[in-house]
C-alpha atoms as a PDB file:
ATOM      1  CA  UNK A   1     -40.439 -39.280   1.116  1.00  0.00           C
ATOM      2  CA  UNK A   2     -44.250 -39.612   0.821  1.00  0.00           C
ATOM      3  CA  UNK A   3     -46.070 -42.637   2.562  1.00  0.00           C
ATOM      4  CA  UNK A   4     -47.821 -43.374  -0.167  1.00  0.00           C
ATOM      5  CA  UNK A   5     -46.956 -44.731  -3.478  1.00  0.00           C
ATOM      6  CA  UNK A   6     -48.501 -41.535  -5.614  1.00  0.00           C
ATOM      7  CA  UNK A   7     -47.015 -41.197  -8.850  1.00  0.00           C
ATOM      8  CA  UNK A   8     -44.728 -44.218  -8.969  1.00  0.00           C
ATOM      9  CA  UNK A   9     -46.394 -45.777 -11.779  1.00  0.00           C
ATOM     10  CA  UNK A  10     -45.375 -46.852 -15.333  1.00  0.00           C
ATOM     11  CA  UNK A  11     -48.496 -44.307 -16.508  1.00  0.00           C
ATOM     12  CA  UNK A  12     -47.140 -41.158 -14.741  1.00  0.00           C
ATOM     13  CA  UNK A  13     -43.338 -41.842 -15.469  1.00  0.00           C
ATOM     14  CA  UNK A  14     -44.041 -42.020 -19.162  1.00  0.00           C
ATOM     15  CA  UNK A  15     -46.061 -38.903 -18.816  1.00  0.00           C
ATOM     16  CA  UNK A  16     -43.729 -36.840 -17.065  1.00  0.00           C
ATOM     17  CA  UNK A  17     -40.469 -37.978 -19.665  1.00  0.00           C
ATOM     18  CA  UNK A  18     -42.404 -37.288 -22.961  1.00  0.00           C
ATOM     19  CA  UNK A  19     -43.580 -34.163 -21.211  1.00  0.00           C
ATOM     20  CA  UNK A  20     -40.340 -33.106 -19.910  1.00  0.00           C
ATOM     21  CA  UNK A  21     -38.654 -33.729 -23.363  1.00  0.00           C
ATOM     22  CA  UNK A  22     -41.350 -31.289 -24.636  1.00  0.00           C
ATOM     23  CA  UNK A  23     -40.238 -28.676 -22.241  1.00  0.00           C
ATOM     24  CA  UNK A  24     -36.784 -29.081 -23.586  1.00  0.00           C
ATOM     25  CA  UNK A  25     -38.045 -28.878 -27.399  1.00  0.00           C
ATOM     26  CA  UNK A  26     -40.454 -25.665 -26.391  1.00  0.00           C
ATOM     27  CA  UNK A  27     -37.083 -23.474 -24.266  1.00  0.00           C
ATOM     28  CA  UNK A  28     -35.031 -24.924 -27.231  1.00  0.00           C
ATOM     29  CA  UNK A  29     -36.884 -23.240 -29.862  1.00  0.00           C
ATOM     30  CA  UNK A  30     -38.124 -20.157 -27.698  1.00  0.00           C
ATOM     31  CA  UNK A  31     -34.278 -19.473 -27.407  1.00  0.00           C
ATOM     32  CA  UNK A  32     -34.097 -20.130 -31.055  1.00  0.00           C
ATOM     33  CA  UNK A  33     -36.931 -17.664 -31.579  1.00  0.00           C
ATOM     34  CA  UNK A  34     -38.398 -20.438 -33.904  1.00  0.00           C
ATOM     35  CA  UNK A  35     -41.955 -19.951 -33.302  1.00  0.00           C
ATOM     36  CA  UNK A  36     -42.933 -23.539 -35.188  1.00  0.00           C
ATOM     37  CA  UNK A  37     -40.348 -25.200 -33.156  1.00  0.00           C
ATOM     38  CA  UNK A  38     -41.773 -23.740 -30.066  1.00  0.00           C
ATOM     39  CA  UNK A  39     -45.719 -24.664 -30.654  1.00  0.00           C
ATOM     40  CA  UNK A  40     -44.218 -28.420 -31.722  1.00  0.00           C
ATOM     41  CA  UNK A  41     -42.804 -28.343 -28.303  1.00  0.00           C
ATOM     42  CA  UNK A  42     -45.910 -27.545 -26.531  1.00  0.00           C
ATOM     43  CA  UNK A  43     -47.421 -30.075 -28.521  1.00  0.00           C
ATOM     44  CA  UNK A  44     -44.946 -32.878 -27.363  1.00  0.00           C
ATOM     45  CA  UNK A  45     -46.030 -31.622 -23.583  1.00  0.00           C
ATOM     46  CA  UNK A  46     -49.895 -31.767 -24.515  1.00  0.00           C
ATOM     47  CA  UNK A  47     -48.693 -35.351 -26.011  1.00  0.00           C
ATOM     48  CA  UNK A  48     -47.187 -36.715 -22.696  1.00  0.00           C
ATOM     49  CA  UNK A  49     -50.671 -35.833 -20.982  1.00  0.00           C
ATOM     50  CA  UNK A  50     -52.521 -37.574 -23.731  1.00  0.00           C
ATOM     51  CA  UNK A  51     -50.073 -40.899 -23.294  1.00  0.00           C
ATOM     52  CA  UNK A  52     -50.049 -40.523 -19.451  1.00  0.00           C
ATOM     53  CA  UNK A  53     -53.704 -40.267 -19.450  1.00  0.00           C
ATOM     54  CA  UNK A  54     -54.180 -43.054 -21.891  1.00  0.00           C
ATOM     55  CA  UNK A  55     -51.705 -45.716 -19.811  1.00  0.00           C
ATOM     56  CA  UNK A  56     -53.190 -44.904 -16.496  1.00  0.00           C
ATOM     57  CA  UNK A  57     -57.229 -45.593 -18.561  1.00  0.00           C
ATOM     58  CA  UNK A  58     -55.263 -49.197 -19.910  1.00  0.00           C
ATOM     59  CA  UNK A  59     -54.317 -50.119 -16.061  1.00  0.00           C
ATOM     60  CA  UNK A  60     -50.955 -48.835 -16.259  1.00  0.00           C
ATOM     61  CA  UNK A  61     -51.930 -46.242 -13.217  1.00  0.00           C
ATOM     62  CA  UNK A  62     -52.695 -46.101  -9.403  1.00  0.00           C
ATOM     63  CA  UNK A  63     -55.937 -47.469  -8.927  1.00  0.00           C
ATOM     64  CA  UNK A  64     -58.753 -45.388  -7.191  1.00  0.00           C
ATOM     65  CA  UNK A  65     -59.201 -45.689  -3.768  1.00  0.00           C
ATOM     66  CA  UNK A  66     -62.061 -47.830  -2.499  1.00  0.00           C
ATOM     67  CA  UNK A  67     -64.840 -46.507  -0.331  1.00  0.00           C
ATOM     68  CA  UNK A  68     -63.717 -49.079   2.486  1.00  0.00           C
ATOM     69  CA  UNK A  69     -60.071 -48.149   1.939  1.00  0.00           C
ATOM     70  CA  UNK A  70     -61.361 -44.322   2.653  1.00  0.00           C
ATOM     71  CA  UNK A  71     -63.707 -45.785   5.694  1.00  0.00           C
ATOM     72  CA  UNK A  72     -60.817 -47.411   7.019  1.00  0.00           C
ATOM     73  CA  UNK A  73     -58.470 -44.089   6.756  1.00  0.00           C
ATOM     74  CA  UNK A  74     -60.699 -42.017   8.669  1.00  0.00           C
ATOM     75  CA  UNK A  75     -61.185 -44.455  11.415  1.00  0.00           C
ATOM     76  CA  UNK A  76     -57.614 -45.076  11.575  1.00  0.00           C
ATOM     77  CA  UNK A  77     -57.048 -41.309  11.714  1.00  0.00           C
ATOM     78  CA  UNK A  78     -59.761 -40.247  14.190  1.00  0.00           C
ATOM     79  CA  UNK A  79     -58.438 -43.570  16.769  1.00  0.00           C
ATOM     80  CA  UNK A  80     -54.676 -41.637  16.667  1.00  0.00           C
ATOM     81  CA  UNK A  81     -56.070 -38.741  17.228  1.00  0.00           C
ATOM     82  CA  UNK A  82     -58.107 -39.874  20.433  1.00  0.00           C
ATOM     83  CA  UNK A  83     -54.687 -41.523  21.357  1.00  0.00           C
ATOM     84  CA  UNK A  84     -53.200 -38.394  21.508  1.00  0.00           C
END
């Protein structure tokens, strides 16, 4: 498991379902060899990244990282590495 949180967020979960329903539409249809079914599909994926992006712009997402949350990292990093 990761150590950080990255993707655990109400923005990237809502992304990622409306996306992967799209994915399920688009091999649906491309089975089917229904072409508008297919491109509506695709469009349902280009839709998740639209509503991801959207949440994550509202506050729904991980926040950026401050510059003193990046200062700390690296000094944090570069004092294990000494240690070892």
């Amino acid at each position: 498991m990761a150590g950080s949180a990255h993707g655990h967020t109400p923005a990237a979960w809502t992304g990622v379902i409306i996306s992967f329903i799209g994915f399920c539409i688009a091999g649906v249809f491309m089975v089917a060899a229904n072409q508008p079914g297919f491109w509506a599909g695709v469009g349902v994926i280009v839709l998740g990244g639209i509503v991801g992006g959207a949440m994550k712009i509202a506050g729904l997402g991980m926040p950026k990282e401050s510059a003193a949350v990046a200062a700390a990292r690296e000094v944090a990093t570069a004092t294990a590495q000494a240690r070892s």
